[in-house]
Each structure stands twice: as structure tokens, then as C-alpha cells.
N, C-alpha and C. Protein backbone atom coordinates (compact mmCIF):
# COMPACT_ATOMS: atom_id res chain seq x y z
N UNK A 1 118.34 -136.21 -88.17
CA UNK A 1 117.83 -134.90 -88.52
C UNK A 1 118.11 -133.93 -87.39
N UNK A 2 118.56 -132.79 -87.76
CA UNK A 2 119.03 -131.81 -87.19
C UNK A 2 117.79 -130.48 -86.86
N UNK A 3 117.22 -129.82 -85.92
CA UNK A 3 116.09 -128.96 -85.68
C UNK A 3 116.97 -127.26 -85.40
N UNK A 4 117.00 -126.04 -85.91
CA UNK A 4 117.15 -125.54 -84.25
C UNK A 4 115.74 -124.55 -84.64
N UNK A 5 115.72 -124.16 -83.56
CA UNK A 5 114.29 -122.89 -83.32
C UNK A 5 114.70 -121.74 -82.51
N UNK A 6 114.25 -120.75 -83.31
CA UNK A 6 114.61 -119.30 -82.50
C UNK A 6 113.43 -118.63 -82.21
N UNK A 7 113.10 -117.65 -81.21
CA UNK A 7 112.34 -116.68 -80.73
C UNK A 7 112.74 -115.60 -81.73
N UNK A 8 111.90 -115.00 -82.42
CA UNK A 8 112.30 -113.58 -83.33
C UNK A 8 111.74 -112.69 -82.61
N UNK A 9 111.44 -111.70 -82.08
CA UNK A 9 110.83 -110.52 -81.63
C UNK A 9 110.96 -109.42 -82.58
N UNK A 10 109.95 -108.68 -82.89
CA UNK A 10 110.23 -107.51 -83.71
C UNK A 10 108.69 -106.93 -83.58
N UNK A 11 108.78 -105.27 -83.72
CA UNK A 11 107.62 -104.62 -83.56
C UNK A 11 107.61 -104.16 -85.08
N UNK A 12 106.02 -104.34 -85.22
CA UNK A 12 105.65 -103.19 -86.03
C UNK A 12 104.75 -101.95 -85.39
N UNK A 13 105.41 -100.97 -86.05
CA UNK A 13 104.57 -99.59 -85.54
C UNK A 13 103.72 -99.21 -86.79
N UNK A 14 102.02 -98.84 -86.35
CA UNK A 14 101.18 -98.75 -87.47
C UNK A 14 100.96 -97.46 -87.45
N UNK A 15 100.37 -96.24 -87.90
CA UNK A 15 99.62 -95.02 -87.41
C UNK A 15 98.21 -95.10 -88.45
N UNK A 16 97.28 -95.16 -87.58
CA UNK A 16 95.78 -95.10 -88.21
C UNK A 16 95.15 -93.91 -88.26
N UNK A 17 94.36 -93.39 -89.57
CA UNK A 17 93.76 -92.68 -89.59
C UNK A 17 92.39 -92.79 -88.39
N UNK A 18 91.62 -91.71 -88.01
CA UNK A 18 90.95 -91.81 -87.13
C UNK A 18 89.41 -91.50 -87.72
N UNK A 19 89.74 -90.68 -89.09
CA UNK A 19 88.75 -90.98 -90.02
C UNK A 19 88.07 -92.21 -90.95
N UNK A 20 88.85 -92.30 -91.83
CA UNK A 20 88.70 -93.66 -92.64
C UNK A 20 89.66 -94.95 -92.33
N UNK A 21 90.18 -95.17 -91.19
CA UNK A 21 91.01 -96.08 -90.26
C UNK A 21 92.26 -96.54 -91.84
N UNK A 22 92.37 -95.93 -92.71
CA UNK A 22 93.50 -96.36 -93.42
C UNK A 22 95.32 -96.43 -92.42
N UNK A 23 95.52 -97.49 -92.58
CA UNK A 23 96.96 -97.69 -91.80
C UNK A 23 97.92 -97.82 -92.37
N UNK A 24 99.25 -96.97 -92.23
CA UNK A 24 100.29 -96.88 -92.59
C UNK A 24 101.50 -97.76 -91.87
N UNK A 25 102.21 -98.00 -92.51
CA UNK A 25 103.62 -98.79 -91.46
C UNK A 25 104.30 -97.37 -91.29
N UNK A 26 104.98 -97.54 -89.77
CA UNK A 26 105.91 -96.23 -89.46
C UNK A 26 106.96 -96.99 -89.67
N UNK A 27 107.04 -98.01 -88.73
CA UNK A 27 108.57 -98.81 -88.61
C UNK A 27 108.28 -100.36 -88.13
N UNK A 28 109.40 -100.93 -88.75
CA UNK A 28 109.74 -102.63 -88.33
C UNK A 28 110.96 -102.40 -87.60
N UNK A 29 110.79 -102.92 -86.21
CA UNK A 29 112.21 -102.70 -85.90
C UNK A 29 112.40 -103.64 -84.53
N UNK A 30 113.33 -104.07 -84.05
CA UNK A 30 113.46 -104.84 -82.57
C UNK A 30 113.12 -104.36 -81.48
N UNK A 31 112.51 -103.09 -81.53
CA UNK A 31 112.47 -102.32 -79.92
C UNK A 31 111.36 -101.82 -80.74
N UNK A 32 110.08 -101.76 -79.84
CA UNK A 32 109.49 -100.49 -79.85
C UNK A 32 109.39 -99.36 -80.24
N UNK A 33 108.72 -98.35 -80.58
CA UNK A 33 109.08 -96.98 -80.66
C UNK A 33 108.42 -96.29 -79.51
N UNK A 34 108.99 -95.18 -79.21
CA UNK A 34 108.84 -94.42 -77.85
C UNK A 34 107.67 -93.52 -78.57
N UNK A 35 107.04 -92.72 -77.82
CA UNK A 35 106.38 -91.43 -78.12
C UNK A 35 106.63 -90.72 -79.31
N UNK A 36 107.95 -89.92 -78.90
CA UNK A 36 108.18 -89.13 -79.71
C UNK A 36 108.55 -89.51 -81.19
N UNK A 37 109.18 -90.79 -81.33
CA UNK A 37 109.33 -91.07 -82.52
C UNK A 37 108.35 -91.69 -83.26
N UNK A 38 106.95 -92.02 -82.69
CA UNK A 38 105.70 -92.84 -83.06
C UNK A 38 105.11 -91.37 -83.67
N UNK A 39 104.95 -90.42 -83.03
CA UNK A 39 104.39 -89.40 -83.58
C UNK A 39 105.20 -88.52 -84.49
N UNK A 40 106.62 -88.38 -84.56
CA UNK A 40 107.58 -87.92 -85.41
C UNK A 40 107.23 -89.09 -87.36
N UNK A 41 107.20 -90.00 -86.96
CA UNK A 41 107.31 -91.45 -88.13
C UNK A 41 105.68 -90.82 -88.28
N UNK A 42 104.64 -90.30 -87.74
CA UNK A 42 103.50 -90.40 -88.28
C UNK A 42 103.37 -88.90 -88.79
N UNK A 43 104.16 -88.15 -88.97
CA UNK A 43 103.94 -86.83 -89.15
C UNK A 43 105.22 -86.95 -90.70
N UNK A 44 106.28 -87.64 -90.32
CA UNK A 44 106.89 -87.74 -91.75
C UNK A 44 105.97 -88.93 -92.84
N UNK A 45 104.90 -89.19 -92.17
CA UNK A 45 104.01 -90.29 -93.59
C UNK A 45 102.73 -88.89 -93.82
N UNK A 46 103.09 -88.06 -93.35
CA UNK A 46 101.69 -87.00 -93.82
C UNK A 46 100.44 -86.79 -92.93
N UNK A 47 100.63 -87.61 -91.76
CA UNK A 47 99.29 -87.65 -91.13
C UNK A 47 99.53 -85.73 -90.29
N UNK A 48 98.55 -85.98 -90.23
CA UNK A 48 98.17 -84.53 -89.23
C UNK A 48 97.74 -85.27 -87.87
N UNK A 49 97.56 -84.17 -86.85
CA UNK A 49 96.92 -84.38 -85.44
C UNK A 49 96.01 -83.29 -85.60
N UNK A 50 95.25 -83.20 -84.43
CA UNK A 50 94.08 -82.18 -84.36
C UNK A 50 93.94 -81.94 -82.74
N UNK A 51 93.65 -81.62 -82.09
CA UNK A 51 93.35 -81.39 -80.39
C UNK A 51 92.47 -80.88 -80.37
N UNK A 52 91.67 -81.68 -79.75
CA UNK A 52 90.04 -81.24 -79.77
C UNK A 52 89.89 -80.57 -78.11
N UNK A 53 90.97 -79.67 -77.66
CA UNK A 53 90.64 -79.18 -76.25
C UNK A 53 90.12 -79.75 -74.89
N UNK A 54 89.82 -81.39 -75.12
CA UNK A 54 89.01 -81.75 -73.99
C UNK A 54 90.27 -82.61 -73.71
N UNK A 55 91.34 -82.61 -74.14
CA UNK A 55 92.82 -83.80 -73.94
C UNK A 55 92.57 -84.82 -75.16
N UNK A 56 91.37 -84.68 -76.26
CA UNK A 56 91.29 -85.46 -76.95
C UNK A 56 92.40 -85.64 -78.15
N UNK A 57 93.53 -85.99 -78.91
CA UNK A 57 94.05 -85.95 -79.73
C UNK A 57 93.37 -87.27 -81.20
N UNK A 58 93.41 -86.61 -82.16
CA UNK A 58 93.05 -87.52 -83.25
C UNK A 58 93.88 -87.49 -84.45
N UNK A 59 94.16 -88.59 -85.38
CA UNK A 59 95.21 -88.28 -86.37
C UNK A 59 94.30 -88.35 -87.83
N UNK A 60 94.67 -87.77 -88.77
CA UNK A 60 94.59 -88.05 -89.88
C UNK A 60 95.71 -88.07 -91.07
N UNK A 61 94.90 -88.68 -91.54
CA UNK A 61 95.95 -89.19 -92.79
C UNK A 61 95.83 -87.98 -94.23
N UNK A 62 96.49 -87.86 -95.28
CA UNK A 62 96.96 -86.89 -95.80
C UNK A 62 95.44 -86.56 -96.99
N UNK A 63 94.60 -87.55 -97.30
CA UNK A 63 93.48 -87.79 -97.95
C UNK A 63 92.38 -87.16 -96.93
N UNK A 64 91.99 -87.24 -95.59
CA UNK A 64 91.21 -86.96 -94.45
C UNK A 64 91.46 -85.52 -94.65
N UNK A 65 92.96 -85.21 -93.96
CA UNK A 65 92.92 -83.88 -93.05
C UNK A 65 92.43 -83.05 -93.95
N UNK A 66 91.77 -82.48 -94.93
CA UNK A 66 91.41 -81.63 -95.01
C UNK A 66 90.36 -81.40 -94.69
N UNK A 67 89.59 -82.22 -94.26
CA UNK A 67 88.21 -82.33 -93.99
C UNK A 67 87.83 -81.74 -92.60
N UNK A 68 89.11 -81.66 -91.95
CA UNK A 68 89.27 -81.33 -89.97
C UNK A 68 90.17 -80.10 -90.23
N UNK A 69 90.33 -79.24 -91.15
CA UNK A 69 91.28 -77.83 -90.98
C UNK A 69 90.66 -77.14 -90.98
């Protein structure tokens, strides 16, 4: 009998609402996502941000944000 075994690595990127914690997939992919594209992938699924002035940032999802405009 013959075995082989591989290491797979792969990320998933989630973006959570900060209201009703509903989670979306942004991306499956072999690397990480950086900043800009974590918040770019969460703004093309509908979520909003909000800045609450104290450095606080919060996201919502497309069902939430109206509740924070």
C-alpha cells in the first residue's frame, strides 16, 4: 500500500456584521487578504462601516445598516 500526504494551506476571509454577527465569505484563497482588499470584498457583499469618532470602526451588513444611518 501506497500513502502520500500533503499540507493544504488556504484562508478563508469572513466579514461579520457587528450587529446581528451574520457572516459572509469574502474570499477562499492561498494568501491572505491584505487590508484593503478585506474591506474592498466587504463593501462589494453590501456591508457598510460607520466611525464612531473615538478610532472606533464597526461594520454592518445590508439588513442592519439602516438601523446606524
Amino acid at each position: 500500500m501506497a500513502f502520500r500526504f500533503e499540507e493544504i494551506k488556504s484562508y478563508k476571509t469572513v466579514v461579520i456584521c457587528d450587529d446581528c454577527k451574520k457572516e459572509t465569505l469574502i474570499c477562499y484563497d492561498d494568501l491572505p487578504l491584505n487590508f484593503n482588499d478585506r474591506m474592498n470584498g466587504a463593501l462589494s457583499k453590501n456591508y457598510t462601516f460607520k466611525n464612531y469618532g473615538d478610532g472606533t470602526f464597526k461594520n454592518y451588513c445590508e439588513d442592519c445598516k439602516s438601523k446606524y444611518e
